[in-house]
C-alpha atoms as a PDB file:
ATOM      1  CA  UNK A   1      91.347  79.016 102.533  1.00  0.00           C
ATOM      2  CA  UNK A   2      90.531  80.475 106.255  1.00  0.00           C
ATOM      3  CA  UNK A   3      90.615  83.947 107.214  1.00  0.00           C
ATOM      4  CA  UNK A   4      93.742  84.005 110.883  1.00  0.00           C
ATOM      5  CA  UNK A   5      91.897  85.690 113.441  1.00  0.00           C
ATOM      6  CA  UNK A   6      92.883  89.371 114.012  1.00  0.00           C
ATOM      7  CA  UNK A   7      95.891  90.029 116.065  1.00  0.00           C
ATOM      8  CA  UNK A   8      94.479  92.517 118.444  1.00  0.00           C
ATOM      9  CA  UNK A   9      98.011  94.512 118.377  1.00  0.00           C
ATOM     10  CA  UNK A  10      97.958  98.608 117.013  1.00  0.00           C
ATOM     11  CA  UNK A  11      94.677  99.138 116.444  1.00  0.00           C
ATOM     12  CA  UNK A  12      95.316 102.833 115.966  1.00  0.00           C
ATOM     13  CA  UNK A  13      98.362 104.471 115.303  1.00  0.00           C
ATOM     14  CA  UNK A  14      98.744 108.612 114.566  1.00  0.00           C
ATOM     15  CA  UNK A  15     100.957 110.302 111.569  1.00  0.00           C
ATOM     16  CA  UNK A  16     101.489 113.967 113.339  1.00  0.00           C
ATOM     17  CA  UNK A  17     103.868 115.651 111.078  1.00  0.00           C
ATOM     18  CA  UNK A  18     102.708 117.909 108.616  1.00  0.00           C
ATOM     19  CA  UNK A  19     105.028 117.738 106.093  1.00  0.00           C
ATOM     20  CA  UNK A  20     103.769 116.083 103.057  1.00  0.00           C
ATOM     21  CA  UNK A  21     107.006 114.157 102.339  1.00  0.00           C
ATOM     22  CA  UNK A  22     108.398 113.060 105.276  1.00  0.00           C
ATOM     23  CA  UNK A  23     111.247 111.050 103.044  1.00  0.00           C
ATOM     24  CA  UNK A  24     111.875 113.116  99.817  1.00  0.00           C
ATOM     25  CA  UNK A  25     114.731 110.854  99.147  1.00  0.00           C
ATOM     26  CA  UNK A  26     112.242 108.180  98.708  1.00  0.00           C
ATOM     27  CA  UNK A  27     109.644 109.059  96.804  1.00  0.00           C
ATOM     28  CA  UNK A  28     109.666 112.245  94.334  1.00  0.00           C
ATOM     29  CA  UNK A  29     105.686 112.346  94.573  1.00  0.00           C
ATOM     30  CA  UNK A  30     103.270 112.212  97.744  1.00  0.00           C
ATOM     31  CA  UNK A  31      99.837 112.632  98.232  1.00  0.00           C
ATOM     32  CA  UNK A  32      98.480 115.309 100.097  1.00  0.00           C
ATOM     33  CA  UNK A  33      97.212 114.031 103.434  1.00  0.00           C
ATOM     34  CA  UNK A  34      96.605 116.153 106.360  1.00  0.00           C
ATOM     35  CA  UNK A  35      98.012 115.352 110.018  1.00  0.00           C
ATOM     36  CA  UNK A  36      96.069 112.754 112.031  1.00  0.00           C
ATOM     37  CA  UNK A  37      96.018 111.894 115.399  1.00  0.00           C
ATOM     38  CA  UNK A  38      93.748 108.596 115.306  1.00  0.00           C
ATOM     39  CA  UNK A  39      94.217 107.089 112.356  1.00  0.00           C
ATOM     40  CA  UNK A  40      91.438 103.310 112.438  1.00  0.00           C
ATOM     41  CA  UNK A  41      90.840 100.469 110.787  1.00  0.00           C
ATOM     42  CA  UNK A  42      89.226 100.457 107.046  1.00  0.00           C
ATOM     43  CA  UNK A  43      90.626 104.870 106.752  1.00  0.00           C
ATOM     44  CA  UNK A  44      93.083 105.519 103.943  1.00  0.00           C
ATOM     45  CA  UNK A  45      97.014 105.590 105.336  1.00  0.00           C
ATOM     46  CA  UNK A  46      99.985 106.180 103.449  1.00  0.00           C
ATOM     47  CA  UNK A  47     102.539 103.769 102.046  1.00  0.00           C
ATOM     48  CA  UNK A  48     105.345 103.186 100.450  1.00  0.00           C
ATOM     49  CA  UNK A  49     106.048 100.666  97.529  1.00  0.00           C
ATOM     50  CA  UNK A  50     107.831  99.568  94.671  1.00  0.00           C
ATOM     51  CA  UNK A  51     106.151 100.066  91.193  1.00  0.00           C
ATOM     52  CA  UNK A  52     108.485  98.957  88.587  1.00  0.00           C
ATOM     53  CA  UNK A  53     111.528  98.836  90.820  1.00  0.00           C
ATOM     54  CA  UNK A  54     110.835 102.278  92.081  1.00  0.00           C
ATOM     55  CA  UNK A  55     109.743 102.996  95.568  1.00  0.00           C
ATOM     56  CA  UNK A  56     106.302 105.262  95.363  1.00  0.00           C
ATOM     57  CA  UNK A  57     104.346 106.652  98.150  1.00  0.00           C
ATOM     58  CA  UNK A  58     100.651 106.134  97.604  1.00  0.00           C
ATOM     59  CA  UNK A  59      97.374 105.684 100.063  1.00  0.00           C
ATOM     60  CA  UNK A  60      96.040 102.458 100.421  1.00  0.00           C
ATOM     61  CA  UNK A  61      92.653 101.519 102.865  1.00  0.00           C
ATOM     62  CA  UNK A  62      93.883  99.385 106.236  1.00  0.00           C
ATOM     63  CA  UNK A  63      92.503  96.385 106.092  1.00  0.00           C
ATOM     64  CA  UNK A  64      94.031  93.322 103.822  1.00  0.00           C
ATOM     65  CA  UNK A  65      91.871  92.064 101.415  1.00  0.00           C
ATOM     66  CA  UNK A  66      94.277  89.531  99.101  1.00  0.00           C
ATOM     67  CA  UNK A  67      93.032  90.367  95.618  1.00  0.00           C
ATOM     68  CA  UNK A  68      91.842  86.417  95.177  1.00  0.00           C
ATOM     69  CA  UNK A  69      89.466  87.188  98.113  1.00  0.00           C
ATOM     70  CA  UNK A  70      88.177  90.545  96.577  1.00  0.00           C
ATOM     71  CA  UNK A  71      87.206  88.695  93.329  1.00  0.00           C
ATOM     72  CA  UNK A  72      85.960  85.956  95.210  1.00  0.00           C
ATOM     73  CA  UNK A  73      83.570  88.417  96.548  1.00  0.00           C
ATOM     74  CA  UNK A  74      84.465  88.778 100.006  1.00  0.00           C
ATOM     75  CA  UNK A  75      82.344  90.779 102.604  1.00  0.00           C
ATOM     76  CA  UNK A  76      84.788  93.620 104.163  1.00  0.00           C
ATOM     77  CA  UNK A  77      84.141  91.509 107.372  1.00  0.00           C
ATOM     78  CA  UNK A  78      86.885  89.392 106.598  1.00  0.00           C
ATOM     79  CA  UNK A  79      89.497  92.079 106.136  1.00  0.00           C
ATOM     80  CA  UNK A  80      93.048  91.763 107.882  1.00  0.00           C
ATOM     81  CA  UNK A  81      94.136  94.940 109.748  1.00  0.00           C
ATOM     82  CA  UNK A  82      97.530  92.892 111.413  1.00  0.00           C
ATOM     83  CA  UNK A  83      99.581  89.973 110.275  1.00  0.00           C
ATOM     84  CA  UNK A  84     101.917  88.228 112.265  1.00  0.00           C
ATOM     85  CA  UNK A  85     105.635  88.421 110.964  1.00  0.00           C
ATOM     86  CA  UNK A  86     106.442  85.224 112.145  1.00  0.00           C
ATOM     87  CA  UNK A  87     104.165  83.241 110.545  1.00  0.00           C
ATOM     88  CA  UNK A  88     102.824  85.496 107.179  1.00  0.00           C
ATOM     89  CA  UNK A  89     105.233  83.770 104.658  1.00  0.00           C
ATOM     90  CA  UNK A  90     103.050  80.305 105.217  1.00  0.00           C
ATOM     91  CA  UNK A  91      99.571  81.455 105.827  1.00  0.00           C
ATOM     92  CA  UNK A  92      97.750  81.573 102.599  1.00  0.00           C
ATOM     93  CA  UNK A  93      95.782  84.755 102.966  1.00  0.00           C
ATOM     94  CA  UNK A  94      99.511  86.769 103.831  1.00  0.00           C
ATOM     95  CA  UNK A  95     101.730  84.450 101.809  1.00  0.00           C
ATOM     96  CA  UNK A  96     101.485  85.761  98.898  1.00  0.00           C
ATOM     97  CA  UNK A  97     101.870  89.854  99.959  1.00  0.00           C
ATOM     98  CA  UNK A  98     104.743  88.761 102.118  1.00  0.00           C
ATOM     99  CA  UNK A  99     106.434  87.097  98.900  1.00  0.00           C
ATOM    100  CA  UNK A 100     105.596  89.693  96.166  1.00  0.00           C
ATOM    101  CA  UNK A 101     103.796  93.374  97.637  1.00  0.00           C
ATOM    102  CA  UNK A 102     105.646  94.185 100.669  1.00  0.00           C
ATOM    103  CA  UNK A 103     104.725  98.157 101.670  1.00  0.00           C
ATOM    104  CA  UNK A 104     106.191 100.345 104.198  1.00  0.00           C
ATOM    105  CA  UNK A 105     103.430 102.715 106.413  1.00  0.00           C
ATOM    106  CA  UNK A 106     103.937 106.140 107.888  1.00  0.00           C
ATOM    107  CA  UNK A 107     103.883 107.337 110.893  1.00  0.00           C
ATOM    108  CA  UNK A 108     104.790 108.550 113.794  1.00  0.00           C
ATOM    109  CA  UNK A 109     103.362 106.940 116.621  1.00  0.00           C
ATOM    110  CA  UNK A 110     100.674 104.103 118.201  1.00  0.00           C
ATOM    111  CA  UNK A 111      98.690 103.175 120.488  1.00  0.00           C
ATOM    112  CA  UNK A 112      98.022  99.647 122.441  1.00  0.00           C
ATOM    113  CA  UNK A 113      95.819  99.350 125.314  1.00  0.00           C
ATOM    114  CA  UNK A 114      97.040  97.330 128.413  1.00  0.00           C
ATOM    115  CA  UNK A 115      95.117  94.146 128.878  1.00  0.00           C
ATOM    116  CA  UNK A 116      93.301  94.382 131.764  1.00  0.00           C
ATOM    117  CA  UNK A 117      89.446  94.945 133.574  1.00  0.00           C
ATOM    118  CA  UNK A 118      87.069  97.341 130.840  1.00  0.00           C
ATOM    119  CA  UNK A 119      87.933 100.118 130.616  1.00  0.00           C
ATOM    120  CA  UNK A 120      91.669  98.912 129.584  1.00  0.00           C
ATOM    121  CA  UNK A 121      93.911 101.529 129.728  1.00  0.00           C
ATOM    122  CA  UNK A 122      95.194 103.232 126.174  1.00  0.00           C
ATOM    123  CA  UNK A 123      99.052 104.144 125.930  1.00  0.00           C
ATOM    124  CA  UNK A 124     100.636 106.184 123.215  1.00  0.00           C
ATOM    125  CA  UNK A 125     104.147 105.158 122.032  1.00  0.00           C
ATOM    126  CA  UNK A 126     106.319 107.228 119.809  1.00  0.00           C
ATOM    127  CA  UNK A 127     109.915 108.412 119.265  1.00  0.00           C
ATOM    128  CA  UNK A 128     111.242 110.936 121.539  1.00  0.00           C
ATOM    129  CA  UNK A 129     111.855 113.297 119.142  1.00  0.00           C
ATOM    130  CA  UNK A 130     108.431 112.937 117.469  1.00  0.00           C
ATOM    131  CA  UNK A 131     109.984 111.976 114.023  1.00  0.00           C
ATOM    132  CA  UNK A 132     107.973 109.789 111.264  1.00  0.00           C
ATOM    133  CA  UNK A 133     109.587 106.347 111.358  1.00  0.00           C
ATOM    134  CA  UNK A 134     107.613 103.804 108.473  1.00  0.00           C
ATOM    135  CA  UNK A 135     106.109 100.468 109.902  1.00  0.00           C
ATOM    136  CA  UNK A 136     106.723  97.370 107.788  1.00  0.00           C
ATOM    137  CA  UNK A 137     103.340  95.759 106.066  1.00  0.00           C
ATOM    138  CA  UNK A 138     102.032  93.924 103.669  1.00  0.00           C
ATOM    139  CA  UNK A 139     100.198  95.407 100.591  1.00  0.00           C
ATOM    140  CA  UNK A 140      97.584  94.101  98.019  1.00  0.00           C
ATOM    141  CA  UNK A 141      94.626  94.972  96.236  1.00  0.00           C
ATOM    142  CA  UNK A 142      94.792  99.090  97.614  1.00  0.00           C
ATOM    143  CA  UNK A 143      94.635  97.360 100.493  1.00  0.00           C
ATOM    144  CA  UNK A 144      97.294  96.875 103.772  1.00  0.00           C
ATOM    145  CA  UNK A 145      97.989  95.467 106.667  1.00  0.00           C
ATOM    146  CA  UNK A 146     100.622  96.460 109.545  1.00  0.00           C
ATOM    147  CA  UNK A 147     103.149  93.564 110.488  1.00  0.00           C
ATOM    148  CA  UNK A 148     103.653  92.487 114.076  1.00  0.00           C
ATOM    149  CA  UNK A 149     106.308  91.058 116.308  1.00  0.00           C
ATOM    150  CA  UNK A 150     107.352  90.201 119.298  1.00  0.00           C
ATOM    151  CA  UNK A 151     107.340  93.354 121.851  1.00  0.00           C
ATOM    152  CA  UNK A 152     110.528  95.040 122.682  1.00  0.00           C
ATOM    153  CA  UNK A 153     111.437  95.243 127.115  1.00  0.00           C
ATOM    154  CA  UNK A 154     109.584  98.650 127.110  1.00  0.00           C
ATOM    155  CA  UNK A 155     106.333  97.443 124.776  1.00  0.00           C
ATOM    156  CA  UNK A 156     105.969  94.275 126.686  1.00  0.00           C
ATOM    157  CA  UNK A 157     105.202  96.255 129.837  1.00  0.00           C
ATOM    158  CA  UNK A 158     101.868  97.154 128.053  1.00  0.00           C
ATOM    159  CA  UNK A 159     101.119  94.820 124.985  1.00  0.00           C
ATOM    160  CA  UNK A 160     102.829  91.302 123.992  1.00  0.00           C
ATOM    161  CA  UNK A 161     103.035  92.392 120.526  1.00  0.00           C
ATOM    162  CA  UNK A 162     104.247  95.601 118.540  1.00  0.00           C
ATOM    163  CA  UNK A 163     104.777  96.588 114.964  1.00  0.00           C
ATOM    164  CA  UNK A 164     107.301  95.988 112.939  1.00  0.00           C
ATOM    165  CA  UNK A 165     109.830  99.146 112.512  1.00  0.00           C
ATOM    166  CA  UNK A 166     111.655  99.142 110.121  1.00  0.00           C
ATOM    167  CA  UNK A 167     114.731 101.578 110.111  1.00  0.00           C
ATOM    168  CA  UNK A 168     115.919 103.865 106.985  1.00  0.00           C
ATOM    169  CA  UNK A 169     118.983 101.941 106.312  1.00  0.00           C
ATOM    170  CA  UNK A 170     116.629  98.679 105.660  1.00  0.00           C
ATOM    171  CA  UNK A 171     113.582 100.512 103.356  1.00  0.00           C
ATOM    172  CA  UNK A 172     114.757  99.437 100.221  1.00  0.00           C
ATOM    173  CA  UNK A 173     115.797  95.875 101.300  1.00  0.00           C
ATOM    174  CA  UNK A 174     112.312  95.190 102.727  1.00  0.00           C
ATOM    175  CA  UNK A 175     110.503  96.206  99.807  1.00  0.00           C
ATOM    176  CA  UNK A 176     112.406  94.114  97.183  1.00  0.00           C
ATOM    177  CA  UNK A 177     110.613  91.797  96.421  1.00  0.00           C
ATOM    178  CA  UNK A 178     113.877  90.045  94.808  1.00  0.00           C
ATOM    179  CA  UNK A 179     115.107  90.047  99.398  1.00  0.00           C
ATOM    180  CA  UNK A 180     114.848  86.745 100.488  1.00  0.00           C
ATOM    181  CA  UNK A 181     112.056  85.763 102.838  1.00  0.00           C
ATOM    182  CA  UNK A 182     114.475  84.745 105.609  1.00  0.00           C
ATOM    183  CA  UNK A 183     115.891  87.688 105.604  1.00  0.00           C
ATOM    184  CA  UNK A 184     113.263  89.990 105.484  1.00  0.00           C
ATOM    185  CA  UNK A 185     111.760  87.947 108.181  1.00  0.00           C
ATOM    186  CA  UNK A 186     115.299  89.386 110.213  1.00  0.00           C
ATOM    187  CA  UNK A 187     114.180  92.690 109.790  1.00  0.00           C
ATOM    188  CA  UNK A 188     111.377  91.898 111.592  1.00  0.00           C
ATOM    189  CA  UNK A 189     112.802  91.664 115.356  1.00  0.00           C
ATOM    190  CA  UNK A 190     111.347  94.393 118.117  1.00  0.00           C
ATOM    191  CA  UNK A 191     112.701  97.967 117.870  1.00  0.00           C
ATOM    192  CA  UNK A 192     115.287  98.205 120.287  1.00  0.00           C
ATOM    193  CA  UNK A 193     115.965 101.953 120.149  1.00  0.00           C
ATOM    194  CA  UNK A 194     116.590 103.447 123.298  1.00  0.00           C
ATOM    195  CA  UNK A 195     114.375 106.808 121.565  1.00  0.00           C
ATOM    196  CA  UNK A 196     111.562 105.270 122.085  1.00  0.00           C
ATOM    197  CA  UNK A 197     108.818 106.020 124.800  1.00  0.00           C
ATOM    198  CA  UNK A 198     105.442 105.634 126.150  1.00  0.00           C
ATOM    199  CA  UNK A 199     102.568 107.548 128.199  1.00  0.00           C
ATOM    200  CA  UNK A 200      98.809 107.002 129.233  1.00  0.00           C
ATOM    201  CA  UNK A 201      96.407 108.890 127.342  1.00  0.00           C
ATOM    202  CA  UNK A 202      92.868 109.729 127.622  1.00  0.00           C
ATOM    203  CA  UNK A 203      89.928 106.891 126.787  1.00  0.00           C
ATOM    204  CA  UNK A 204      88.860 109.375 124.599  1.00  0.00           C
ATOM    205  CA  UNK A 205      90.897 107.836 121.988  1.00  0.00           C
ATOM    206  CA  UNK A 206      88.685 104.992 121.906  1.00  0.00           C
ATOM    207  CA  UNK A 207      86.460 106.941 119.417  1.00  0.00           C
ATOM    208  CA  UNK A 208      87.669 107.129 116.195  1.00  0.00           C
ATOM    209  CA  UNK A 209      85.620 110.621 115.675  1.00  0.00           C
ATOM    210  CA  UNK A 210      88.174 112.043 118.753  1.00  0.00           C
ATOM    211  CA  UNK A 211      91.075 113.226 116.045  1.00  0.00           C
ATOM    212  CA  UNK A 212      93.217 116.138 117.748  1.00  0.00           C
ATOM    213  CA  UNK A 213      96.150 116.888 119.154  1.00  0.00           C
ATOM    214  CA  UNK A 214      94.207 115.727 122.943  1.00  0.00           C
ATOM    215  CA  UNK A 215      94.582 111.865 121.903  1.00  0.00           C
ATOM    216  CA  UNK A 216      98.206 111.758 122.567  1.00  0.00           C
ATOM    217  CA  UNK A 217      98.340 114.108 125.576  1.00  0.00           C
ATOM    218  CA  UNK A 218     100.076 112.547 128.315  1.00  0.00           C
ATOM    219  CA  UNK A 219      97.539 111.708 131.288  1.00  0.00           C
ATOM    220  CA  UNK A 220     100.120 110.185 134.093  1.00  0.00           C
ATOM    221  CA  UNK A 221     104.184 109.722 133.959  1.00  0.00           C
ATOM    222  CA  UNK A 222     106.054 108.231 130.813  1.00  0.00           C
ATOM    223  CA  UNK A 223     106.819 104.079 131.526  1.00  0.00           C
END
C-alpha cells in the first residue's frame, strides 16, 4: 500500500488557553497539558474520542501511523501529519481511521506560510476572541493526523488549503463512528465564520524550540 505525499497545509498550530478543560461538557477527565504556542509535527496534542460510545479527551503523538503500518514495522519517516478530507475515505493508509477512529484536536489557532520566494512568510490565524475551537482528524494507533479542506475566501489569500473546523453543534456527529461517511465528509467544508482572522508573525516561528507568547505577535496589519 503507498504512503500520499504530505499535504504541506498547518504545519504548526498553537493551543493558548490555559484551562485544562476547555469543553467540560465533553469530557469529565483531561490531561494536564500546559499552554503552547508552537505546537510541531511528531509532539503530543490533545484529542478527543469515543471509547465505548463515550467521548474522552486523551494525548495522542501528530503524525498517523495506521496500526497495520506500525506492526509492519514502519520507520517514523513515513508518518502522516495531514490527510485530505476529500479523498481519506478511499486511500488505504486514511480509509480505515476515516471509517472507524475519527478524533477531534484542540486548539486555538494555526499557522500557514504564504507560498512564495524563501523566506515564505508565516501567518497566524485564529478566532477573534481567542477561544479553543477542535479541528477534525483522524486517529489510530496513539497516533493523529489533522484533516484538510478546501480554504475559506480569507485562508485562500495565504494557503490553498486549511483544516477542517468542526463546530460544537457537530462534535458528537463527527466522532460516531455509526455517521455516515457522506455526511461526515459535509462537515468537512471551509469555516466560514466571519470570527475568524489572520496576521503576519515573526520567522521565528519556524523553530520549533521558539514556544512563547512572541510566535503569534502580530508583525504588520490583520488580512
Amino acid at each position: 500500500m503507498g504512503v500520499p505525499r504530505p499535504d504541506p497545509v498547518c504545519g504548526r498550530f498553537t493551543r493558548r488557553n490555559p484551562d485544562p478543560a476547555p469543553f467540560p461538557e465533553f469530557s469529565k477527565h483531561w490531561p494536564q497539558v500546559p499552554p503552547r504556542h508552537n505546537i510541531a509535527p511528531s509532539e503530543e496534542v490533545l484529542v478527543l474520542r469515543l471509547v465505548d460510545g463515550e467521548p474522552r479527551a486523551e494525548l495522542a503523538r501528530w503524525g498517523l501511523v495506521p496500526k497495520w503500518l506500525k506492526d509492519a514495522g514502519s520507520s517514523s519517516s513515513r508518518v502522516q501529519i495531514n490527510a485530505r478530507s476529500e479523498t481519506a475515505a478511499e486511500k488505504p493508509f486514511f480509509r480505515g481511521a476515516w471509517k472507524h477512529n475519527r478524533c477531534l484536536i484542540v486548539a486555538d489557532g494555526w499557522y500557514e506560510w504564504m507560498p512564495g520566494p524563501a523566506p515564505k512568510r508565516p501567518y497566524f490565524f485564529h478566532l477573534d476572541h481567542d477561544a479553543p475551537f477542535t479541528i477534525g482528524g483522524l486517529w489510530t494507533a496513539e497516533t493523529c493526523a489533522i484533516l484538510t479542506t478546501a480554504p475559506s475566501a480569507l485562508a485562500a489569500r495565504v494557503h490553498n488549503r486549511m483544516p477542517v473546523l468542526v463546530s460544537a453543534a457537530e462534535r458528537m456527529r463527527f466522532l460516531d463512528p455509526g455517521t455516515p461517511s457522506e455526511s461526515v465528509a459535509a462537515l468537512c467544508g471551509a469555516y466560514g465564520g466571519s470570527d475568524l482572522v489572520v496576521h503576519p508573525v515573526d520567522p521565528r516561528v519556524n523553530a520549533p524550540r521558539n514556544d512563547d507568547p512572541a510566535c503569534v505577535a502580530p508583525t504588520g496589519p490583520a488580512l
